[in-house]
Protein backbone atom coordinates (compact mmCIF):
# COMPACT_ATOMS: atom_id res chain seq x y z
CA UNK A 1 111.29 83.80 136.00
CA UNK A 2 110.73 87.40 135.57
CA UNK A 3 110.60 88.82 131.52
CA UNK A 4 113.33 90.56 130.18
CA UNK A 5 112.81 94.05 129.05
CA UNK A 6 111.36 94.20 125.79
CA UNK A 7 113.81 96.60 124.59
CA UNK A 8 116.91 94.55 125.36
CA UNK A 9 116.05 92.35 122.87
CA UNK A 10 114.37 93.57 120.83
CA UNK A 11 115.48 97.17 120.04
CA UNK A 12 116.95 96.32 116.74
CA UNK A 13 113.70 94.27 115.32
CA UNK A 14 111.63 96.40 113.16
CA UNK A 15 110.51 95.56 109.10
CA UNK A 16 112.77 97.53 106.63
CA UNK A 17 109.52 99.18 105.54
CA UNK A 18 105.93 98.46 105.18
CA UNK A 19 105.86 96.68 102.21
CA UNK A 20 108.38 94.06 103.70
CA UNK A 21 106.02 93.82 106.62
CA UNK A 22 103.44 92.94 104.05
CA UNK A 23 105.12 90.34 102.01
CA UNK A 24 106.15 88.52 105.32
CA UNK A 25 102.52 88.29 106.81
CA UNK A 26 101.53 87.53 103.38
CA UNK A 27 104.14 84.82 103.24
CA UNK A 28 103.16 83.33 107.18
CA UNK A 29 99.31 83.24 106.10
CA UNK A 30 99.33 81.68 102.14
CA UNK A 31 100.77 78.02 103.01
CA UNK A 32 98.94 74.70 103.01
CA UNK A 33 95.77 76.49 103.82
CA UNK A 34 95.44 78.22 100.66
CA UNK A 35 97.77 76.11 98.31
CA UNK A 36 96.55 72.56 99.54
CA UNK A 37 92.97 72.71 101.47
CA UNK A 38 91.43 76.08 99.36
CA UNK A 39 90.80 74.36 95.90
CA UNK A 40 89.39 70.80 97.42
CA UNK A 41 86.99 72.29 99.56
CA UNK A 42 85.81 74.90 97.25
CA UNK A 43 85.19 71.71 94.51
CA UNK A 44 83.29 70.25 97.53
CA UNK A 45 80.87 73.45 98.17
CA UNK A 46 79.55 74.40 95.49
CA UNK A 47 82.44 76.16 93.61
CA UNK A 48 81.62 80.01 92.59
CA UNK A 49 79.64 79.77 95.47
CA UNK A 50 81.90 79.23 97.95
CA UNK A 51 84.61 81.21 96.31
CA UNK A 52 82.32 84.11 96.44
CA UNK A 53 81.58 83.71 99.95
CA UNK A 54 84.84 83.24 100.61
CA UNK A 55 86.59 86.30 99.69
CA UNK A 56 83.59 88.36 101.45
CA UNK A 57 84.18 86.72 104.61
CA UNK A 58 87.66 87.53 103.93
CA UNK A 59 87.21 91.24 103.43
CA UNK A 60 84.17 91.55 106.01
CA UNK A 61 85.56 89.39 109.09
CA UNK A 62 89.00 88.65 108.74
CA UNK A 63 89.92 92.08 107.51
CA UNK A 64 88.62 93.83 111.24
CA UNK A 65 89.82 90.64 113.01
CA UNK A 66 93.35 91.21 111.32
CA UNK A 67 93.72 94.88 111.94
CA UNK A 68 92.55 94.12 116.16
CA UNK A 69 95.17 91.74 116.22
CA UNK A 70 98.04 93.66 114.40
CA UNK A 71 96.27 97.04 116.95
CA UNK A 72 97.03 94.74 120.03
CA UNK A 73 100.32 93.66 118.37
CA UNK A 74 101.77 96.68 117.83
CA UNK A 75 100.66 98.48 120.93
CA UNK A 76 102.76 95.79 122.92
CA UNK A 77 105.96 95.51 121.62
CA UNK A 78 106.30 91.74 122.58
CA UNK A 79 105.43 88.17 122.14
CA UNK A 80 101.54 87.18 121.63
CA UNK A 81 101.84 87.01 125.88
CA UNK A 82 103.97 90.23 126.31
CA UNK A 83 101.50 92.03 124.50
CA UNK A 84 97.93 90.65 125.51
CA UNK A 85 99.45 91.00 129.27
CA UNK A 86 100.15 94.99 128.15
CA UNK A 87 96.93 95.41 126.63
CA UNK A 88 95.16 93.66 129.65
CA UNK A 89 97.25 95.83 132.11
CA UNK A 90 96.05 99.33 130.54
CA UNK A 91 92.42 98.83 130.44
CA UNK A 92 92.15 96.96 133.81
CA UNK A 93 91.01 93.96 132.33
CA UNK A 94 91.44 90.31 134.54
CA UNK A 95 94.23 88.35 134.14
CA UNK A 96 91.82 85.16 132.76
CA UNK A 97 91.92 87.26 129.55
CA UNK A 98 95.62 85.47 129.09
CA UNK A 99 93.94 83.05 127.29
CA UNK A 100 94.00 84.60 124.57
CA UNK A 101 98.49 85.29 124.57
CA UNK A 102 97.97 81.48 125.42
CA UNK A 103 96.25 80.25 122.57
CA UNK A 104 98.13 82.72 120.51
CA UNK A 105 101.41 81.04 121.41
CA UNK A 106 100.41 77.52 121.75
CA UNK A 107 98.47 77.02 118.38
CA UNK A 108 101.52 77.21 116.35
CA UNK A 109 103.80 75.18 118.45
CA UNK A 110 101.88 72.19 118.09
CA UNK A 111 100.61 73.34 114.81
CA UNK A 112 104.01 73.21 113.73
CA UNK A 113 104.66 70.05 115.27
CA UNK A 114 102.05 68.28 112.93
CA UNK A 115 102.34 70.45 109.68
CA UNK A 116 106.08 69.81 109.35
CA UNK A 117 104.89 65.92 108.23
CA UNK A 118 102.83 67.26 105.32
CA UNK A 119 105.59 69.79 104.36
CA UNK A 120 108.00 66.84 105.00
CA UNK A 121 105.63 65.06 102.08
CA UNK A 122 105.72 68.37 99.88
CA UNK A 123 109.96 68.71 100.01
CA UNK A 124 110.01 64.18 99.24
CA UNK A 125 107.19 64.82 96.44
CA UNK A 126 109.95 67.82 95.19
CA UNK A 127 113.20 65.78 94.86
CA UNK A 128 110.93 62.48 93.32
CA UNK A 129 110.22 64.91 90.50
CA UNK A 130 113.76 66.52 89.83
CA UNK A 131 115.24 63.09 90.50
CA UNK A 132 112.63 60.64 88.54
CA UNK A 133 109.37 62.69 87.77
CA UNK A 134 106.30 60.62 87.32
CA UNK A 135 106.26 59.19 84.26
CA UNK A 136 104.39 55.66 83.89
CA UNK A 137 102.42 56.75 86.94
CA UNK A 138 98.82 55.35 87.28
CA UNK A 139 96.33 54.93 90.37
CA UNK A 140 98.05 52.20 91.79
CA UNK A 141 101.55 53.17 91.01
CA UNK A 142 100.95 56.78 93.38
CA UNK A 143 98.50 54.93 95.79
CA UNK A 144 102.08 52.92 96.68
CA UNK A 145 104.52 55.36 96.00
CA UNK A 146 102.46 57.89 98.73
CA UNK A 147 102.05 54.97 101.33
CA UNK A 148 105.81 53.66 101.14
CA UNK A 149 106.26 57.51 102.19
CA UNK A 150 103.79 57.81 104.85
CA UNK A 151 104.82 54.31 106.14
CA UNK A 152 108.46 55.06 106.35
CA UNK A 153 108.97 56.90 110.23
CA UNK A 154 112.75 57.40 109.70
CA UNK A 155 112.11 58.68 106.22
CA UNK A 156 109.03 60.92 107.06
CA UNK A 157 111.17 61.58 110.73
CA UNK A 158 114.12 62.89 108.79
CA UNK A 159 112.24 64.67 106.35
CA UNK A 160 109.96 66.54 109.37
CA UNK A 161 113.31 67.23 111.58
CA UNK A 162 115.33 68.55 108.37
CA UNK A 163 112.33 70.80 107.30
CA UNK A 164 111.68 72.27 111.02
CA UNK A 165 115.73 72.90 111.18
CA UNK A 166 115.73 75.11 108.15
CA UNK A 167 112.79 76.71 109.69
CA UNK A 168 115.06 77.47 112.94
CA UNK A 169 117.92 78.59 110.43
CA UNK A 170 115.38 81.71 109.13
CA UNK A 171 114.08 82.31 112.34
CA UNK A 172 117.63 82.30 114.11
CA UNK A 173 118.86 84.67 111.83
CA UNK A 174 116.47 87.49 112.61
CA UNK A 175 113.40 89.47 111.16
CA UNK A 176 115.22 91.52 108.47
CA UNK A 177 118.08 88.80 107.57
CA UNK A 178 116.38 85.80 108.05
CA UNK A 179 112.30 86.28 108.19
CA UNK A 180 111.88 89.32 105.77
CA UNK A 181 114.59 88.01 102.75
CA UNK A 182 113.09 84.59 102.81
CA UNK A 183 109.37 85.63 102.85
CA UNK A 184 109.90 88.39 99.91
CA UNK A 185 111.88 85.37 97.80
CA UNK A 186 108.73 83.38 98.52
CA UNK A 187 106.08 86.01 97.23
CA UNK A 188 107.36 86.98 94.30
CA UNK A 189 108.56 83.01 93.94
CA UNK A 190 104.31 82.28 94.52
CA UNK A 191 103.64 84.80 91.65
CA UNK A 192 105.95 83.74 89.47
CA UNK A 193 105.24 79.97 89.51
CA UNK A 194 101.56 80.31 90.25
CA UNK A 195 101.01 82.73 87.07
CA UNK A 196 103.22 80.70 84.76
CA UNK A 197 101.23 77.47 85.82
CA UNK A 198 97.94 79.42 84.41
CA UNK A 199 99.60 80.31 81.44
CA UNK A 200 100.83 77.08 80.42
CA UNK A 201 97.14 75.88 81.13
CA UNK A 202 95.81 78.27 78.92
CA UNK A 203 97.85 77.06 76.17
CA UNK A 204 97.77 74.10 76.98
CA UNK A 205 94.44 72.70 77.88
CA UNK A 206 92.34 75.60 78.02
CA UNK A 207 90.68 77.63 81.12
CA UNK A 208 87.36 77.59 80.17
CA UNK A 209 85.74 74.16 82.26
CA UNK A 210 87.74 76.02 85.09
CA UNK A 211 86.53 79.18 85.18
CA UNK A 212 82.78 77.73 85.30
CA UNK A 213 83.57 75.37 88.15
CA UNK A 214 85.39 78.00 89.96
CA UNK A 215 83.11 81.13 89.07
CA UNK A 216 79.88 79.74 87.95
CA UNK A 217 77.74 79.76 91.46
CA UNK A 218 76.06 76.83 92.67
CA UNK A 219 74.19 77.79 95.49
CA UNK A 220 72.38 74.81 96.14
CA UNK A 221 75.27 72.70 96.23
CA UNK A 222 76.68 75.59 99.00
CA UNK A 223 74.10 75.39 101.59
CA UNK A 224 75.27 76.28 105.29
CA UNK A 225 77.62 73.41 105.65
CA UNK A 226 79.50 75.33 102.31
CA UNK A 227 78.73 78.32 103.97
CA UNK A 228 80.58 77.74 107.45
CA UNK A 229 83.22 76.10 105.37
CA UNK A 230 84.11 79.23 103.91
CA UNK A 231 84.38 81.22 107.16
CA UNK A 232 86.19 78.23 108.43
CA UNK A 233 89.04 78.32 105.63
CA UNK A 234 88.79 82.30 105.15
CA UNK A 235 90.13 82.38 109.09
CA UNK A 236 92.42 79.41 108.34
CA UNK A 237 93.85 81.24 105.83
CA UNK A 238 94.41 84.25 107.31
CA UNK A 239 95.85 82.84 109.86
CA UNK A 240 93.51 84.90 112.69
CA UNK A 241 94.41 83.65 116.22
CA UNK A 242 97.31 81.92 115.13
CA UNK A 243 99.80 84.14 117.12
CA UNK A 244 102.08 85.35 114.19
CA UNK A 245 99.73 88.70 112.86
CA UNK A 246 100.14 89.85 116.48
CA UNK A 247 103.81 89.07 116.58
CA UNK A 248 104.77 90.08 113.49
CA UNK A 249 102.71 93.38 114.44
CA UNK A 250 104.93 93.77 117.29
CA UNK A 251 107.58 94.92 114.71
CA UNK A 252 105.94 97.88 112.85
CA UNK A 253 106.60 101.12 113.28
CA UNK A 254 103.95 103.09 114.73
CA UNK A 255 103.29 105.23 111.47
CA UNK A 256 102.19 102.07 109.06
CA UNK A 257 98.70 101.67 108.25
CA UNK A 258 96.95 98.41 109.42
CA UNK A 259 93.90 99.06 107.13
CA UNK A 260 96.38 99.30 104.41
CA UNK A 261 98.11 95.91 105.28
CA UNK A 262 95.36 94.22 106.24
CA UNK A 263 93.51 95.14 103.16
CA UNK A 264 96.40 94.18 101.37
CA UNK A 265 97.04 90.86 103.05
CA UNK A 266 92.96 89.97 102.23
CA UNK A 267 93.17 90.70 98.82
CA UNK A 268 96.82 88.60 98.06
CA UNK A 269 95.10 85.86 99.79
CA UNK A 270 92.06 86.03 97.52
CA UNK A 271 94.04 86.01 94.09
CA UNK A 272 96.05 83.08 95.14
CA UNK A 273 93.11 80.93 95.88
CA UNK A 274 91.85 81.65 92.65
CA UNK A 275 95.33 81.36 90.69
CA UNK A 276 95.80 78.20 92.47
CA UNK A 277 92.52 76.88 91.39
CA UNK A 278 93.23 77.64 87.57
CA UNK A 279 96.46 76.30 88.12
CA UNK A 280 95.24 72.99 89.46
CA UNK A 281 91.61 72.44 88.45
CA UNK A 282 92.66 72.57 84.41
CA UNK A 283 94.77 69.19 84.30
CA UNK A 284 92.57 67.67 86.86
CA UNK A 285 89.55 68.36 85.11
CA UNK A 286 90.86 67.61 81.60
CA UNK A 287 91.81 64.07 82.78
CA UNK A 288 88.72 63.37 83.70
CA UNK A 289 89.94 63.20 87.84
CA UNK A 290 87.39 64.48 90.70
CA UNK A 291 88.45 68.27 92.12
CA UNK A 292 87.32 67.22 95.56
CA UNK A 293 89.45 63.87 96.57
CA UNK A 294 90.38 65.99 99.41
CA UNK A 295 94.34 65.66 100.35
CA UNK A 296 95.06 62.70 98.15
CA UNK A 297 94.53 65.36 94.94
CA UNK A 298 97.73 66.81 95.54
CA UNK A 299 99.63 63.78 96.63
CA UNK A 300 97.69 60.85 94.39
CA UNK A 301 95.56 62.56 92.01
CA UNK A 302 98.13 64.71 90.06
CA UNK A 303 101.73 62.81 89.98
CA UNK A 304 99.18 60.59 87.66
CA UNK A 305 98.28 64.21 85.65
CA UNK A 306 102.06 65.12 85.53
CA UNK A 307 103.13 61.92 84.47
CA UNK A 308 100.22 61.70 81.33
CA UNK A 309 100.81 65.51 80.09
CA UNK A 310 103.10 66.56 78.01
CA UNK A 311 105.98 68.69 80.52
CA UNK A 312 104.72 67.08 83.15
CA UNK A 313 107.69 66.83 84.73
CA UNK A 314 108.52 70.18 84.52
CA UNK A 315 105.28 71.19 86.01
CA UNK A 316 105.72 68.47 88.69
CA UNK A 317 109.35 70.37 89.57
CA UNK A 318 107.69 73.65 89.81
CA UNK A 319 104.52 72.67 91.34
CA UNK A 320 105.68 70.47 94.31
CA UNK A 321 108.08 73.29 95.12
CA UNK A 322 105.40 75.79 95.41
CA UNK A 323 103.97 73.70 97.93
CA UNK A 324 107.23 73.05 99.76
CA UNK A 325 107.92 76.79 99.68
CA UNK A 326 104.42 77.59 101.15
CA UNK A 327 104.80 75.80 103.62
CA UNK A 328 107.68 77.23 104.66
CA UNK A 329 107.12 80.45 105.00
CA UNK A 330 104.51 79.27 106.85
CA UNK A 331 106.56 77.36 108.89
CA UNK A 332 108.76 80.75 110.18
CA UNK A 333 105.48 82.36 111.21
CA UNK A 334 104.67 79.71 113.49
CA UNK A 335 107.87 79.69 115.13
CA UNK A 336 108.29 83.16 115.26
CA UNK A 337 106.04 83.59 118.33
CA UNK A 338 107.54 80.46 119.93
CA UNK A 339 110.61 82.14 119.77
CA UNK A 340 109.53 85.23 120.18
CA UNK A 341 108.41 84.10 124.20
CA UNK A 342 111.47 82.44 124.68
CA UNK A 343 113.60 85.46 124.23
CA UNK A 344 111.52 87.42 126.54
CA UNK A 345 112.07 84.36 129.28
CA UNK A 346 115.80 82.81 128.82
CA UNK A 347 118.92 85.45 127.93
CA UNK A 348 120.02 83.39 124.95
CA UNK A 349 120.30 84.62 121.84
CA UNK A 350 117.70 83.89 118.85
CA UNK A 351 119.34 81.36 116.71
CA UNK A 352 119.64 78.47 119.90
CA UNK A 353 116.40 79.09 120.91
CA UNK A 354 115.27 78.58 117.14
CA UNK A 355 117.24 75.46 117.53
CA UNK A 356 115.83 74.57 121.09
CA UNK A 357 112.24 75.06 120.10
CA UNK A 358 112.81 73.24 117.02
CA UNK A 359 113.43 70.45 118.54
CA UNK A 360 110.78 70.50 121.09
CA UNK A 361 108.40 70.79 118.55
CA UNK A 362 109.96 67.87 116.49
CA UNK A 363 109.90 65.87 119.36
CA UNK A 364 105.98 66.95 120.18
CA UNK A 365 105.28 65.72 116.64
CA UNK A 366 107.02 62.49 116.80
CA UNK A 367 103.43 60.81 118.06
CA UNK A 368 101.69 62.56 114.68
CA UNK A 369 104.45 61.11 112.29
CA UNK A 370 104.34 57.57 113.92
CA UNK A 371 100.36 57.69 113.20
CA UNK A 372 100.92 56.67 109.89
CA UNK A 373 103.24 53.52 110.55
CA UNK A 374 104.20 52.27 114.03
CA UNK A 375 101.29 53.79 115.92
CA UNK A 376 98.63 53.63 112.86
CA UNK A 377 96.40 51.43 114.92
CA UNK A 378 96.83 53.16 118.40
CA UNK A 379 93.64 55.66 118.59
CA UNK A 380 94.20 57.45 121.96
CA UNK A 381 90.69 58.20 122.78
CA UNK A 382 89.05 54.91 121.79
CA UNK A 383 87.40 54.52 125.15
CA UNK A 384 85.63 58.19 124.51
CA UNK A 385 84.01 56.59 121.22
CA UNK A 386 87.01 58.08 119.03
CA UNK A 387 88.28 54.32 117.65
CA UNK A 388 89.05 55.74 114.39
CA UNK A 389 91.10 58.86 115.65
CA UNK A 390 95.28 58.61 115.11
CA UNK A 391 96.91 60.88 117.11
CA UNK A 392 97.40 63.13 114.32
CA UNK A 393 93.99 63.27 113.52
CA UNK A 394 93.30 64.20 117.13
CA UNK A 395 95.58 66.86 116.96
CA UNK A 396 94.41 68.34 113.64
CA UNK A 397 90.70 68.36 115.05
CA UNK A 398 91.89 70.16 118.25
CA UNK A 399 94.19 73.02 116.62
CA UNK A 400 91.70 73.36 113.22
CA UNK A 401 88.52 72.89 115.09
CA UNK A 402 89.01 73.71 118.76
CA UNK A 403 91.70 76.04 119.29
CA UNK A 404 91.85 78.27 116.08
CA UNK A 405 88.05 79.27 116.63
CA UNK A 406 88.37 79.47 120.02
CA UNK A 407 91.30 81.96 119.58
CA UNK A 408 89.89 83.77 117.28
CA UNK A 409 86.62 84.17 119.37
CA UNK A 410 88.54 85.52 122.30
CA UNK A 411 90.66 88.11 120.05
CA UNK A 412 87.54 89.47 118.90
CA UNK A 413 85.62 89.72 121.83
CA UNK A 414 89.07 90.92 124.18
CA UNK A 415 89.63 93.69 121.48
CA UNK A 416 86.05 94.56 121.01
CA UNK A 417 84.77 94.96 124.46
CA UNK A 418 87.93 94.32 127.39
CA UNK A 419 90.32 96.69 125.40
CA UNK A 420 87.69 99.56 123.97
CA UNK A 421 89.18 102.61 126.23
CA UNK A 422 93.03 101.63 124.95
CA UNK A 423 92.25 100.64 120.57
CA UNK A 424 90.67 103.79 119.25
CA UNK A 425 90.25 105.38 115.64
CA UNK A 426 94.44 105.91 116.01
CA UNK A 427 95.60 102.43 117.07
CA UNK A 428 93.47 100.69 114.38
CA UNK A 429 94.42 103.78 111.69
CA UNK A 430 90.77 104.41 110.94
CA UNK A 431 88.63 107.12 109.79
CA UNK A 432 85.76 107.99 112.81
CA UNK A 433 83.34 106.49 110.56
CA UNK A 434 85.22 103.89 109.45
CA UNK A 435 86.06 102.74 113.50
CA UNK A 436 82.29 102.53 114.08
CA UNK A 437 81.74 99.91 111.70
CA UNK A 438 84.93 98.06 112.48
CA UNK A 439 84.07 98.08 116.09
CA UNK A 440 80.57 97.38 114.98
CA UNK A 441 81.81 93.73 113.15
CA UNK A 442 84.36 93.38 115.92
CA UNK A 443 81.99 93.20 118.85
CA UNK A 444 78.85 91.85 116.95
CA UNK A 445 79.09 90.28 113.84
CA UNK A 446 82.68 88.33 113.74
CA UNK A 447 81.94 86.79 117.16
CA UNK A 448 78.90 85.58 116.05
CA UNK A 449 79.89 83.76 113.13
CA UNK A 450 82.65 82.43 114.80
CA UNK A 451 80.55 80.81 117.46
CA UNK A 452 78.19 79.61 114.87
CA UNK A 453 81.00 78.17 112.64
CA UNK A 454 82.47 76.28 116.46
CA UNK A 455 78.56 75.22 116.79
CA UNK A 456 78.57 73.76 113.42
CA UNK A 457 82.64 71.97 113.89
CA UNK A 458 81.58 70.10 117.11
CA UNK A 459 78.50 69.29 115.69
């Protein structure tokens, strides 16, 4: 089936201005990736290390990957595919350069269809502390309480189907009424809560043992395994590759400044990580708990922590929802692009394709939910030496190892060499000088790293 034109659809679907723009990327890219995965794995490598390393590989690669992808974005008007297939069509380029629409568009439908469970787990974990809290909670108590969860597939099924609806609701409603409203509520919701957890902490308990483990560097403990880590979750969580940058590119106006967003989007990013790490490492340090138990700290470790401290409960309320609300923001960007191709292929409106692909997704996911229960002890590639692989764990390894490199290898290296006669200094909104070195770190340095990080997943 042929594509509509763009315009038909799409005429009306531009930011309200730039700074909406920004708090909606901002919102897609700061979810579980920043919220959950940033303050375990920076515990694990080497702490001021890796959070130093971190936000340089933030501003040094993911800053030029961002502003290529928003450049290709922008220029195209479309979905991830619309506008890779523009961009290939101007500088000549062969159509096997798709791949790169293709992984754009297919990394957050399944994404989606696996990250719904966790943010399923973040909206349960929100009601249990409104409803009951965690009081009386020990190491046994949240062991059980987390595995009656995981083991339930009608309770974890309603939870995943309810949270990817609400999703479709956003998405259905449009970029300014639906996307933009609920992403600026979220930011200055992230702030809010985020800041006020490090205040209380202060008072509280005291910042101090924090600020060493986050800020003092440790080196040694780094090494290159830290050090591809940090690459790893600085592209994770800037969501390179992951289709929604270049979609939600698609509705700028051609006079906003990528630098300026992208710059912007880097350096939000950075402070959360670190406001989430003095707003989680205090209580789990003081308690005497281990900062890198990896996804059981936010699920296991610290109902125990609320339940001991005094407003625990409170700071259980306010806490869960931050993750719940992370993750849906990041939720919308993934099914933005979905969405986003489907209008461009069927001539129905947004909110029943929301609906549509909502439910495709669900349905994709329904193996990943049953991995914890009724399919726990099917491992789908036993016979390939995998025996201990669910089929959500197969899934996470092929989005968070596979694809996202892989996608963000072939944006760098279509923008940097295929597409140099169409991005110049006035696409990316760069000074002469300023181009050179971006083009410099787009066609050398970032694909580099990225095949060395891919190197050092499959290894």
């Amino acid at each position: 089936m042929a594509d509509n034109p763009a315009g038909a659809s799409r005429a009306n679907e531009q930011w309200s201005s730039r700074l909406s723009f920004i708090y909606s990327i901002g919102a897609a890219a700061i979810g579980l990736g920043t919220l959950w995965r940033f303050p375990y794995v920076a515990g694990a490598n080497g702490g001021g290390a890796f959070v130093i390393l971190y936000a340089l590989f933030v501003v040094a690669i993911c800053v030029p990957l961002m502003i290529a992808e928003m450049a290709i974005g922008r220029r195209g008007h479309g979905s991830v595919m619309a506008s890779v297939d523009a961009a290939i069509a101007a500088s000549g380029g062969s159509r096997g350069w798709r791949v790169v629409g293709l992984l754009g568009l297919l990394i957050p439908f399944f994404g989606l269809s696996y990250y719904s469970i966790v943010a399923g787990w973040a909206i349960d974990y929100s009601v249990l502390s409104v409803t009951q809290g965690f009081a009386g909670f020990d190491a046994e108590r949240s062991r059980t309480a987390f595995g009656a969860l995981t083991a339930s597939p009608v309770r974890g099924g309603l939870l995943q189907l309810g949270f990817i609806m609400a999703t479709a609701a956003v998405v259905g409603l449009g970029v300014q009424r639906g996307i933009e409203t609920v992403s600026r509520i979220k930011m200055i919701a992230l702030f809010a809560i985020l800041i006020g957890l490090v205040i209380y902490n202060a008072i509280t308990i005291g910042l101090m043992p924090s600020a060493v483990f986050l800020l003092e560097p440790d080196f040694a403990a780094l090494g290159a395994t830290g050090a591809l880590t940090a690459l790893g979750q600085a592209l994770f969580s800037t969501a390179i590759g992951a289709g929604v940058l270049m979609t939600y590119s698609a509705y700028l106006p051609a006079n906003a400044s990528l630098p300026r967003s992208s710059f912007a989007l880097a350096g939000g990013v950075i402070v959360v990580a670190l406001l989430t790490g003095f707003a989680i490492f205090p209580a789990v340090l003081a308690y005497g708990l281990k900062p890198t138990e990896g996804p059981n700290l936010i699920f296991v470790t610290l109902p125990v922590v609320f339940g001991q401290m005094a407003g625990g409960r409170i700071i259980a309320i306010f806490f869960f929802g931050l993750i719940a609300l992370g993750a849906f923001t990041t939720a919308v960007g993934m099914l933005e692009p979905v969405v986003a191709r489907l209008r461009e292929k069927l001539p129905l409106g947004r909110a029943p394709l929301a609906v549509g692909a909502g439910l495709a997704i669900w349905l994709i996911g329904l193996p990943s939910l049953l991995s914890f229960n009724i399919l726990s002890d099917v491992h789908p590639l036993a016979a390939f030496g995998l025996e201990k692989e669910t089929a959500f764990d197969l899934l996470d390894f092929t989005i968070a190892n596979l694809m996202l490199p892989a996608s963000a290898l072939m944006l760098a290296l279509f923008v940097g060499w295929r597409c140099r006669a169409i991005v110049g200094p006035g696409d990316t909104g760069l000074g002469p000088r300023g181009f050179r070195l971006w083009a410099l770190i787009i066609r050398y340095v970032a694909p580099l790293a990225i095949f060395g990080l891919a190197i050092h997943l499959l290894g």
